[in-house]
N, C-alpha and C. Protein backbone atom coordinates (compact mmCIF):
# COMPACT_ATOMS: atom_id res chain seq x y z
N UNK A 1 168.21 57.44 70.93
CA UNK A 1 169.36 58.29 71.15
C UNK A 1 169.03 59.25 72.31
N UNK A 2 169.77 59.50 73.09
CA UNK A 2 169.83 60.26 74.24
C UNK A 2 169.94 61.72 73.73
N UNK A 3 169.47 62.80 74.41
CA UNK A 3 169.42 64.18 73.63
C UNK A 3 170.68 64.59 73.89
N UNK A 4 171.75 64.03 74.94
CA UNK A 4 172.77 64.67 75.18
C UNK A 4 174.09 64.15 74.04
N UNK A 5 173.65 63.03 73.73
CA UNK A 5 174.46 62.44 72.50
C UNK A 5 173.97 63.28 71.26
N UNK A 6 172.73 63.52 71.01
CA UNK A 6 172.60 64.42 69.75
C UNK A 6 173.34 65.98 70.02
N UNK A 7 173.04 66.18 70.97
CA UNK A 7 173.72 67.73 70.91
C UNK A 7 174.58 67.97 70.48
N UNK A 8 175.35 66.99 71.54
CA UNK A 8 176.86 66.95 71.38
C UNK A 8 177.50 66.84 69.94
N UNK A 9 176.76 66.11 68.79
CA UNK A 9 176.82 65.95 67.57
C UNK A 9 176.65 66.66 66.63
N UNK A 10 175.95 68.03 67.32
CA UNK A 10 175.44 69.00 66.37
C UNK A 10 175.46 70.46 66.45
N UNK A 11 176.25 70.29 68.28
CA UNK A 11 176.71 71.66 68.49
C UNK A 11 177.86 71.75 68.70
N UNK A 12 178.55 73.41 68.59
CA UNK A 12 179.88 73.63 68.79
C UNK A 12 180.53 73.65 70.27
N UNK A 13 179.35 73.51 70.91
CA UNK A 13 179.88 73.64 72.43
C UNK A 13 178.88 73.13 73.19
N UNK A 14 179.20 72.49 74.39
CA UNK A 14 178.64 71.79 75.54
C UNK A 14 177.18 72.89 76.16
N UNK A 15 176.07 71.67 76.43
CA UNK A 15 175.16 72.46 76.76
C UNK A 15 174.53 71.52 78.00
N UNK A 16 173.96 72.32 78.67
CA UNK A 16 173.02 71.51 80.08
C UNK A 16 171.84 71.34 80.51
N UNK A 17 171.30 70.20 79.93
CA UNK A 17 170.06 70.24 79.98
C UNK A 17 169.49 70.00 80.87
N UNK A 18 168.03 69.59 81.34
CA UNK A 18 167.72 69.50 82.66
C UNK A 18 167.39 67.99 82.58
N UNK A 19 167.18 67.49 84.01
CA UNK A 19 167.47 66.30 84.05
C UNK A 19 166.51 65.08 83.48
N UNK A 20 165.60 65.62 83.37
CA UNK A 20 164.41 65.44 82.70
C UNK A 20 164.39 64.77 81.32
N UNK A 21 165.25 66.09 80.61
CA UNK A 21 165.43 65.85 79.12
C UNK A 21 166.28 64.97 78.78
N UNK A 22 166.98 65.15 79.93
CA UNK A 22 168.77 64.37 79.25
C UNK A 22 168.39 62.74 79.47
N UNK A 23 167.63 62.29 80.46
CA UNK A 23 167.49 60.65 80.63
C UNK A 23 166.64 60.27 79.40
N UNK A 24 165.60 61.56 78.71
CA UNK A 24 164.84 60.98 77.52
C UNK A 24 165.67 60.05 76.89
N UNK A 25 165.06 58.98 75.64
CA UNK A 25 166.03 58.24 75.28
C UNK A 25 164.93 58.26 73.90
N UNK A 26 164.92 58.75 72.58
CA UNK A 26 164.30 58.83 72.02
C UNK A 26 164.36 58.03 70.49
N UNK A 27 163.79 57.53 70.48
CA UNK A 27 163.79 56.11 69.86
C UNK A 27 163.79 56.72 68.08
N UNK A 28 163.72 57.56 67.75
CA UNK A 28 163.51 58.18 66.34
C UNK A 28 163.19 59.46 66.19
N UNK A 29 163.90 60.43 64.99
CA UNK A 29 163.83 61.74 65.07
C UNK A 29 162.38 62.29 65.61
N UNK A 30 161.41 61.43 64.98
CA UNK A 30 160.11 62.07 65.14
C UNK A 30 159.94 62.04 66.79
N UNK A 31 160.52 61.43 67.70
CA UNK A 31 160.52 61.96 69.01
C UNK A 31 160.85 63.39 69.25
N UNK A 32 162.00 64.06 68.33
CA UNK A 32 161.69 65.40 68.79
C UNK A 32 160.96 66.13 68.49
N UNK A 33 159.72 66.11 68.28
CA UNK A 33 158.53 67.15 67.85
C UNK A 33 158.30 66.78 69.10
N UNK A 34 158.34 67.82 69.93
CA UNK A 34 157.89 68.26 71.19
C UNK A 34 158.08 69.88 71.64
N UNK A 35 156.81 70.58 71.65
CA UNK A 35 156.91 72.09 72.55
C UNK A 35 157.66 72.11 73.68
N UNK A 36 157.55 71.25 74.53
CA UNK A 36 158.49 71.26 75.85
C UNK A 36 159.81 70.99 75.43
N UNK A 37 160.40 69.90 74.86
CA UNK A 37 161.87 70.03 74.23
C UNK A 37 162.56 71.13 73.96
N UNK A 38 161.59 71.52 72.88
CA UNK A 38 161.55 72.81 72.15
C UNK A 38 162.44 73.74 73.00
N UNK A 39 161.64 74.26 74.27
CA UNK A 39 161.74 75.69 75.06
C UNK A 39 163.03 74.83 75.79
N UNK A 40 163.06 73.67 76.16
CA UNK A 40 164.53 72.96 76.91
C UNK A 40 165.69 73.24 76.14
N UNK A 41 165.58 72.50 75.11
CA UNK A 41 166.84 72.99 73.96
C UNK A 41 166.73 74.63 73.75
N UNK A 42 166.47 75.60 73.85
CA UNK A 42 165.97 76.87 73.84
C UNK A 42 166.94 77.53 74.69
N UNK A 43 166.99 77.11 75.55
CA UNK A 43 166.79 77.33 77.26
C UNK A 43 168.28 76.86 76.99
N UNK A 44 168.79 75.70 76.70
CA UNK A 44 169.95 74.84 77.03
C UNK A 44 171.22 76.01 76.50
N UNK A 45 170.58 75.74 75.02
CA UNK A 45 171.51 76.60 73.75
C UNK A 45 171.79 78.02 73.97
N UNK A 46 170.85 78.27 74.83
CA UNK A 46 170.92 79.57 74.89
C UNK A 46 172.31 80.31 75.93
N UNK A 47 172.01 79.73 76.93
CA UNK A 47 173.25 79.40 78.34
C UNK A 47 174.28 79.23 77.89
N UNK A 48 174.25 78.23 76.84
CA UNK A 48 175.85 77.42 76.43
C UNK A 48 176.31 78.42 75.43
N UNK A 49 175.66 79.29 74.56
CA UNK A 49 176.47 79.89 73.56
C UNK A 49 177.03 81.43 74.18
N UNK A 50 175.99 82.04 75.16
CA UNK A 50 176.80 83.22 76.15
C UNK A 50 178.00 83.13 76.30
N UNK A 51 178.28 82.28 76.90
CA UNK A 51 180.00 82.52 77.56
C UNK A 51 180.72 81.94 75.98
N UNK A 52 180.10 81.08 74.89
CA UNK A 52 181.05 81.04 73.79
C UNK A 52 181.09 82.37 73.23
N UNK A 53 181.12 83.68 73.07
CA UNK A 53 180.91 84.75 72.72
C UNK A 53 179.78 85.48 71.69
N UNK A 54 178.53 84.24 71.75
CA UNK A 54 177.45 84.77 70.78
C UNK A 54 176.47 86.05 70.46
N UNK A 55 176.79 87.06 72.50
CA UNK A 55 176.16 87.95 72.82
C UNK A 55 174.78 87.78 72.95
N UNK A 56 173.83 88.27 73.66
CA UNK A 56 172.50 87.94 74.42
C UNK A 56 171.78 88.31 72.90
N UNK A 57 171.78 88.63 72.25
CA UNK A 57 170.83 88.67 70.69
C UNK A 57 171.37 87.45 69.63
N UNK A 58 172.54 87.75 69.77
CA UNK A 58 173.04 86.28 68.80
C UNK A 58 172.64 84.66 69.71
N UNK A 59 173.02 84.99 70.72
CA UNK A 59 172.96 83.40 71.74
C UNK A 59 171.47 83.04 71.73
N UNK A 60 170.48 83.99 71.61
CA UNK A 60 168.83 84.04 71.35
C UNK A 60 168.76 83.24 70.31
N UNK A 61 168.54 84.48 69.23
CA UNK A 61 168.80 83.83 67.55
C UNK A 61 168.54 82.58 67.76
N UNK A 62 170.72 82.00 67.98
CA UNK A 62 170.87 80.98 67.50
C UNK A 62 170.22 79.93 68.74
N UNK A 63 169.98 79.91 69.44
CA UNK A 63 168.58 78.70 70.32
C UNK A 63 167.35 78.69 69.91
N UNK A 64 167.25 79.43 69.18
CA UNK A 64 165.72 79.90 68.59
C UNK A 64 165.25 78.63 67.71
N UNK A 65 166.49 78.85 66.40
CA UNK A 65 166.80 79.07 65.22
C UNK A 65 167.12 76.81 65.52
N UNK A 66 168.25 77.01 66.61
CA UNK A 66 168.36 75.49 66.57
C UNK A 66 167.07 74.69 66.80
N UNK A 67 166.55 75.16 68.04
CA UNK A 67 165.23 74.68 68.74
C UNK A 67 164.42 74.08 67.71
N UNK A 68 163.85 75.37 66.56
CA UNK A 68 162.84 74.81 65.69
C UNK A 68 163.43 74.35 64.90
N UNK A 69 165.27 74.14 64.51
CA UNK A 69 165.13 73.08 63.62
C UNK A 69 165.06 71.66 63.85
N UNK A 70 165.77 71.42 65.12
CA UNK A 70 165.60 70.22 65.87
C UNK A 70 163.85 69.43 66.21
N UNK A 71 163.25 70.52 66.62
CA UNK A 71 161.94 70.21 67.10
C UNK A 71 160.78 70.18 65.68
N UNK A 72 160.92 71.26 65.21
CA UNK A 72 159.44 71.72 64.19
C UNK A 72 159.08 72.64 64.79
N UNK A 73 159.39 72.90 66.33
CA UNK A 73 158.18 73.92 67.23
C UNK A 73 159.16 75.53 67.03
N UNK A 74 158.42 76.19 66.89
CA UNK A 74 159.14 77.57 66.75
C UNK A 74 158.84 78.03 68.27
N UNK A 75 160.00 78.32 68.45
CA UNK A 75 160.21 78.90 70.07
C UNK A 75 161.06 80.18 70.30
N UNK A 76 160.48 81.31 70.87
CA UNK A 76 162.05 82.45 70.74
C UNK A 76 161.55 83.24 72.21
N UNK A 77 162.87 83.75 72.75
CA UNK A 77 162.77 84.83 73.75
C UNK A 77 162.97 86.02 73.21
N UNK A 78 163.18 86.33 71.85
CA UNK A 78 163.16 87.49 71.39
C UNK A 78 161.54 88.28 71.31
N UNK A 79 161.75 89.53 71.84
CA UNK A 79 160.38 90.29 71.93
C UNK A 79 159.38 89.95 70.69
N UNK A 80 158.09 90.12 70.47
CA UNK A 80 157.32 89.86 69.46
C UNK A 80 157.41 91.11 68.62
N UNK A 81 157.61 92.29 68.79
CA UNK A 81 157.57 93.22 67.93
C UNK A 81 159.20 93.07 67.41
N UNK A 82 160.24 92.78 68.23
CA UNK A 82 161.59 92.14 67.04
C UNK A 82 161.22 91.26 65.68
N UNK A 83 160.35 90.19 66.63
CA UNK A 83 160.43 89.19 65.65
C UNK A 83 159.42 89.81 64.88
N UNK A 84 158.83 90.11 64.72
CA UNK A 84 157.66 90.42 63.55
C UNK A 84 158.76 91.40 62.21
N UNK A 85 159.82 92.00 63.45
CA UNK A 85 160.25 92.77 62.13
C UNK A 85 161.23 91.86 61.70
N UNK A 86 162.11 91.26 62.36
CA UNK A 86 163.44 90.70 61.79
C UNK A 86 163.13 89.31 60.81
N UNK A 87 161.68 88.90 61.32
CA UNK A 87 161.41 87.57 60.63
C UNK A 87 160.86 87.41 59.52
N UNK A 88 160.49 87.02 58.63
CA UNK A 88 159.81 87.16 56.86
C UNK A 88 158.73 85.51 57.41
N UNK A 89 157.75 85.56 56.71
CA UNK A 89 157.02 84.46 56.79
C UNK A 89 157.34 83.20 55.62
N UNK A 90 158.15 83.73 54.99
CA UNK A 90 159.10 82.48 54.40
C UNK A 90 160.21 82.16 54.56
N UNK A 91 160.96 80.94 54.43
CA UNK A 91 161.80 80.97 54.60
C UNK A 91 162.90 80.97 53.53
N UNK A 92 164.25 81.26 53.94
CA UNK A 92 165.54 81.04 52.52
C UNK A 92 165.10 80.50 51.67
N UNK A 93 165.31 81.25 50.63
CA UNK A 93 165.47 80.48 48.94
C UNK A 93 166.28 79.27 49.04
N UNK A 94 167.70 79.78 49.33
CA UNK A 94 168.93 78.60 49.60
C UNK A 94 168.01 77.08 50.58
N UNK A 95 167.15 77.30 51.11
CA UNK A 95 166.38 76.05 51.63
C UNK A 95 166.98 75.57 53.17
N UNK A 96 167.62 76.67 53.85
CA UNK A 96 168.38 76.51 55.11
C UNK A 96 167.37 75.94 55.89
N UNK A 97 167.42 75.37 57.01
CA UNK A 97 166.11 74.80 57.62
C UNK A 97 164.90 74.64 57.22
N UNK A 98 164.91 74.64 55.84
CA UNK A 98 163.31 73.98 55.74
C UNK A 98 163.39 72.41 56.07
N UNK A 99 164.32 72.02 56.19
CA UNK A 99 164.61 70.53 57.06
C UNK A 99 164.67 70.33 58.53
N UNK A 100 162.92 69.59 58.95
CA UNK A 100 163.49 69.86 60.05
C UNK A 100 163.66 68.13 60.67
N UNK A 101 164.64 68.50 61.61
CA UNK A 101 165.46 67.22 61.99
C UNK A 101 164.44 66.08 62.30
N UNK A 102 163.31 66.32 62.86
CA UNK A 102 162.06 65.62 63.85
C UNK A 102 161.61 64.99 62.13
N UNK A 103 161.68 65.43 61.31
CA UNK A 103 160.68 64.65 60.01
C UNK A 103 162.08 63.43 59.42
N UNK A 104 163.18 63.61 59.55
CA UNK A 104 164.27 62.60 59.75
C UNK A 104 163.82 60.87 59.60
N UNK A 105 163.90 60.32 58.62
CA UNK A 105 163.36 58.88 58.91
C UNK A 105 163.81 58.16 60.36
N UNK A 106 165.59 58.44 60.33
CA UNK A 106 166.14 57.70 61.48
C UNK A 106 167.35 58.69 61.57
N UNK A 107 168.24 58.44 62.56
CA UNK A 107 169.05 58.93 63.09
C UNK A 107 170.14 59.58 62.33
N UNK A 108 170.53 58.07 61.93
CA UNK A 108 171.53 58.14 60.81
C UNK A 108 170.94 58.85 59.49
N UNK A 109 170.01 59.06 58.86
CA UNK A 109 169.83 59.97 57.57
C UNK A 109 170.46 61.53 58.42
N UNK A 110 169.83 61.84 59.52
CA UNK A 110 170.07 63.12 60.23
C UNK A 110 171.34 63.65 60.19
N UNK A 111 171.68 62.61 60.75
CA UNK A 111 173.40 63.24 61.41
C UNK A 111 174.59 62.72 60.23
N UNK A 112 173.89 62.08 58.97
CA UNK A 112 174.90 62.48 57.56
C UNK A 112 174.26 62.93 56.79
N UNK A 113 173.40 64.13 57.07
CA UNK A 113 173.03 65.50 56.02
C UNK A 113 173.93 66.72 56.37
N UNK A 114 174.55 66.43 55.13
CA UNK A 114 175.57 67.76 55.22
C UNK A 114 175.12 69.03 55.21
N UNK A 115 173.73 69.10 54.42
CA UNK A 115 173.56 70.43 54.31
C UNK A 115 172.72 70.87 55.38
N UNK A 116 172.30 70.01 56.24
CA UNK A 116 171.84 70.31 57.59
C UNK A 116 172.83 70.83 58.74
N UNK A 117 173.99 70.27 58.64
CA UNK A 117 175.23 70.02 59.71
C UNK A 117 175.49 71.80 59.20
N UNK A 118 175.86 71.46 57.81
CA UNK A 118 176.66 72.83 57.68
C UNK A 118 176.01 74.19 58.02
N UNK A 119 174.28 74.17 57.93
CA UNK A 119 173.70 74.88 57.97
C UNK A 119 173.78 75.35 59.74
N UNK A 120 173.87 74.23 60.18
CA UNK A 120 174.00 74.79 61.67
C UNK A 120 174.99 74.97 62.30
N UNK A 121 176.28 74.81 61.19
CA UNK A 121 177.81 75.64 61.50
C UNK A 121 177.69 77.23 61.13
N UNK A 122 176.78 77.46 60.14
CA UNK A 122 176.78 78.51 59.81
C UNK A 122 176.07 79.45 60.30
N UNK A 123 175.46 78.85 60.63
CA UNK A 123 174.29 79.52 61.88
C UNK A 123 175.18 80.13 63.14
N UNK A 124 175.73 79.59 63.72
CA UNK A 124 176.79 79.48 64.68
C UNK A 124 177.73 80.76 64.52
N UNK A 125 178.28 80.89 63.12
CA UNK A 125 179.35 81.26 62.83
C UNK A 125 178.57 83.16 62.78
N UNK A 126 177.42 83.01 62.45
CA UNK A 126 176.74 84.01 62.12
C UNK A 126 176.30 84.76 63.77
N UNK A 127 176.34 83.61 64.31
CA UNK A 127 175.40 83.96 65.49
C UNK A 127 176.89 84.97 66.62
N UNK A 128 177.82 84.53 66.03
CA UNK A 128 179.34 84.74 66.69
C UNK A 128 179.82 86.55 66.42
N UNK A 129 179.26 86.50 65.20
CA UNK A 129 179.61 87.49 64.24
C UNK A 129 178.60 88.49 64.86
N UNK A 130 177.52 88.15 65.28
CA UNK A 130 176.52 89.48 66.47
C UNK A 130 177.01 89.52 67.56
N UNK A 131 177.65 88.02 68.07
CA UNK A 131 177.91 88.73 69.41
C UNK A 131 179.14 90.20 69.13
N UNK A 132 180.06 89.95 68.49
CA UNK A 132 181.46 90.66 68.20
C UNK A 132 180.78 92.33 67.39
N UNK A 133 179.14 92.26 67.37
CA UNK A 133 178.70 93.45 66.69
C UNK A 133 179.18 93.06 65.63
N UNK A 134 179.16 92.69 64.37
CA UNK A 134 179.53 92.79 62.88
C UNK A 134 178.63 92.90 62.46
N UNK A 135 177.78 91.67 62.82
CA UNK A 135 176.34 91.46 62.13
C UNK A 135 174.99 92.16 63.25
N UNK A 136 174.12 92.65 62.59
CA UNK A 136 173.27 93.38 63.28
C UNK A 136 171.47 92.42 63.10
N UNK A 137 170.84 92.26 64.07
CA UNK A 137 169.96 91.80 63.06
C UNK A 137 168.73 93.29 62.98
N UNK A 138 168.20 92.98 61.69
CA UNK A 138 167.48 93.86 61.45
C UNK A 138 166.70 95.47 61.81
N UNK A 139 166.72 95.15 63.17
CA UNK A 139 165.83 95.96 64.24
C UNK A 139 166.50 96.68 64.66
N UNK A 140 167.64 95.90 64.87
CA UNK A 140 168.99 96.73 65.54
C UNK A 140 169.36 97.75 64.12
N UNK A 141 169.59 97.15 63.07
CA UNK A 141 170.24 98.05 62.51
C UNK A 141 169.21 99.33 61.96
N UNK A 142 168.39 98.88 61.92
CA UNK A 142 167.21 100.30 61.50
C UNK A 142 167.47 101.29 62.90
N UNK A 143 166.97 101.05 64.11
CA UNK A 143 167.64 101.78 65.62
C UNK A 143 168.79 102.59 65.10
N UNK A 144 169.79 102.03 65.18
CA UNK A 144 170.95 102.55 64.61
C UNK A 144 171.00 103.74 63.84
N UNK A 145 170.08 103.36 62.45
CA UNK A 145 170.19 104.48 61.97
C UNK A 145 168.62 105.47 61.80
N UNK A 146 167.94 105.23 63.21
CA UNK A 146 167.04 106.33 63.17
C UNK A 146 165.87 106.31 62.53
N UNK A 147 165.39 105.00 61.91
CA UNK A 147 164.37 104.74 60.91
C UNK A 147 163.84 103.51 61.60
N UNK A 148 162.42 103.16 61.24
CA UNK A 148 161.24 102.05 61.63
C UNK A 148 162.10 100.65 60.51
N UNK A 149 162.33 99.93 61.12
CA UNK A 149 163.12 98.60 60.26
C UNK A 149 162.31 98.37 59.06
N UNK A 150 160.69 98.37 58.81
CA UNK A 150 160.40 98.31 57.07
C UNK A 150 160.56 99.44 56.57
N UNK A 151 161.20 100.63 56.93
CA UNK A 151 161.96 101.85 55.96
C UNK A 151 162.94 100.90 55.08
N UNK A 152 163.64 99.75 55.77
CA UNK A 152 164.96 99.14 55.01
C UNK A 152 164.30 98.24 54.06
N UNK A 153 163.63 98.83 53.13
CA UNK A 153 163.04 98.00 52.05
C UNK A 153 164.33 97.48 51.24
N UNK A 154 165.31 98.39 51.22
CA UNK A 154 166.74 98.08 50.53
C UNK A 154 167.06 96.36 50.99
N UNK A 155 167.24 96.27 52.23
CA UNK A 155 167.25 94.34 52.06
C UNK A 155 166.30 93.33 51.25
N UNK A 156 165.21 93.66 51.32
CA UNK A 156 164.17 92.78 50.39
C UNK A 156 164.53 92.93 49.07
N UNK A 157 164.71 94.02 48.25
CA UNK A 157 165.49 94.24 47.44
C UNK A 157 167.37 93.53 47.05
N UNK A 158 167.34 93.29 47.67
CA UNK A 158 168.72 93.15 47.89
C UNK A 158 170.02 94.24 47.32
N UNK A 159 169.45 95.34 47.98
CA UNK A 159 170.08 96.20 47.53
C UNK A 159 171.15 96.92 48.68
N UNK A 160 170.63 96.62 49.78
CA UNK A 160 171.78 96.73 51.19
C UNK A 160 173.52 95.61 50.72
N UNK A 161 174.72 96.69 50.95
CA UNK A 161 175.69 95.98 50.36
C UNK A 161 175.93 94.82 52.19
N UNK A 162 176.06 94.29 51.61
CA UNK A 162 176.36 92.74 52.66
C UNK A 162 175.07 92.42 53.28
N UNK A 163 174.23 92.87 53.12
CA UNK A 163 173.25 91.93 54.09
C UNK A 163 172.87 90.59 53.12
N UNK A 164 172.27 89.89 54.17
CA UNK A 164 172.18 88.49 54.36
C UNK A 164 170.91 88.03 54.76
N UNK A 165 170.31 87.02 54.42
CA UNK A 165 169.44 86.50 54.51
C UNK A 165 169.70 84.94 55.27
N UNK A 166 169.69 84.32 56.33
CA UNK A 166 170.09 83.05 57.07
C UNK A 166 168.37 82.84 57.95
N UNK A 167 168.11 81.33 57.36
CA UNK A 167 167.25 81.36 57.96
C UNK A 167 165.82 82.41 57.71
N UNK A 168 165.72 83.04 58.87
CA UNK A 168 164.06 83.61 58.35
C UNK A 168 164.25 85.29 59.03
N UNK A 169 165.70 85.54 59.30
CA UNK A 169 166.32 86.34 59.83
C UNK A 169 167.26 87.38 58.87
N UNK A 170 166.98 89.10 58.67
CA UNK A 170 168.40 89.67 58.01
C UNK A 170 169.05 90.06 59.10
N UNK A 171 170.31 90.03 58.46
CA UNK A 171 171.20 90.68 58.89
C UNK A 171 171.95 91.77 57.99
N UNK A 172 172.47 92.40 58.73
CA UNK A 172 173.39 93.75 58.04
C UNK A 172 174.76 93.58 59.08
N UNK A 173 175.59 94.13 57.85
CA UNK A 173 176.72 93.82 58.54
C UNK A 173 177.12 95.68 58.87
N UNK A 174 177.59 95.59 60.07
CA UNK A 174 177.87 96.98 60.52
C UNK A 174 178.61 97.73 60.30
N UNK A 175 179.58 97.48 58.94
CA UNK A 175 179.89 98.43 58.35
C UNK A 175 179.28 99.13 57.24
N UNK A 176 177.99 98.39 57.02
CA UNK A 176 177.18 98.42 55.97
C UNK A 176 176.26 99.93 55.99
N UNK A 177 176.06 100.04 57.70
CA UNK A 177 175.31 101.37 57.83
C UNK A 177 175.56 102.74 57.46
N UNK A 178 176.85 102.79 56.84
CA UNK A 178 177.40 104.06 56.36
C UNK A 178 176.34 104.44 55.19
N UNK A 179 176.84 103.40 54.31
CA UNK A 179 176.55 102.86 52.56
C UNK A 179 174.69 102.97 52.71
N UNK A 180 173.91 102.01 54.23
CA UNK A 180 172.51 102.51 54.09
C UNK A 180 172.09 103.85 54.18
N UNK A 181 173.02 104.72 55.17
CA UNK A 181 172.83 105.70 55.12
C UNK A 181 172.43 106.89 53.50
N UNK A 182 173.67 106.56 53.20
CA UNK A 182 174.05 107.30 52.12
C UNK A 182 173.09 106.69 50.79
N UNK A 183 172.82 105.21 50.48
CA UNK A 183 171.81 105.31 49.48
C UNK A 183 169.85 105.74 49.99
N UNK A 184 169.32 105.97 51.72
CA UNK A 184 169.12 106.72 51.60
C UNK A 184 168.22 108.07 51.54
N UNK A 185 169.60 108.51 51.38
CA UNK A 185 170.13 110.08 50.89
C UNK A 185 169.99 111.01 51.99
N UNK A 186 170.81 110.07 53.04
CA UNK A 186 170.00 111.23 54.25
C UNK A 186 172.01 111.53 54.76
């Protein structure tokens, strides 16, 4: 399968890869375990979701987030002191990408796993929801309100009202910072 036929299959919008990648022709998922892919699809996703309105933190995220599920290889342009805070060293309970596409027997198991597909609609949908500011991820929302992001022990808890857990990433939703404020007690 050509990488430009998978994309196209698995993303919401057109992406451009370099010329390199796109003639690959990869004979079985386990072709995509590749670091160089990796940072290509990275790189690709990243371009293509800007102008869809994902905003330069969401359009990150979600190339990040696709990259290593497609590949296995974890790849991000987000700073290392973000990611150390926004990321947990496990991943979702719910089991969101612990599938990654490259361990796939063949093509076809891939591209009719629903809970893969949906997972990377939702990803999307999430990633949409930062660009528009709703959703904050982590770092951002501690900034916000004036505190080091593990002050928000309230998410691990699950005691922040709307935050979210997607992936290996929280989020808070930005109306939520009132309510962190106030439980707190400041």
């Amino acid at each position: 399968m050509k990488m430009p036929a998978l994309l196209e299959r698995l993303l919401p919008f057109p992406v451009h890869l370099p010329e390199e990648i796109e003639a690959l022709d990869l004979a079985s998922p386990g072709d995509l375990s590749d670091p160089h892919l990796a940072e290509a699809i990275l790189e690709a996703v990243m371009d293509g979701a800007l102008p869809q309105g994902a905003g330069p933190w969401g359009a990150a995220w979600y190339a990040s987030l696709v990259a290593e599920a497609l590949t296995g290889w974890s790849v991000s342009v987000v700073p290392p002191a973000e990611v150390e805070q926004a990321y947990s060293h496990t991943f979702d309970p719910s089991g969101i990408f612990t599938m990654r596409a490259c361990l796939a027997p063949e093509w076809d198991v891939l591209l009719s796993d629903a809970a893969f597909l949906q997972a990377l609609e939702e990803a999307w949908v999430v990633a949409r929801d930062m660009g528009k500011g709703r959703l904050l991820p982590l770092g951002e929302a501690a900034s916000l309100l004036g505190i080091a992001p593990d002050e928000l022990v309230e998410l691990e808890r699950g005691e922040a009202p709307g935050a979210r857990r997607l992936g290996r990433t929280w989020l808070v939703p930005r109306e939520a910072l009132g309510d962190l404020q106030a439980t707190r007690g400041e």
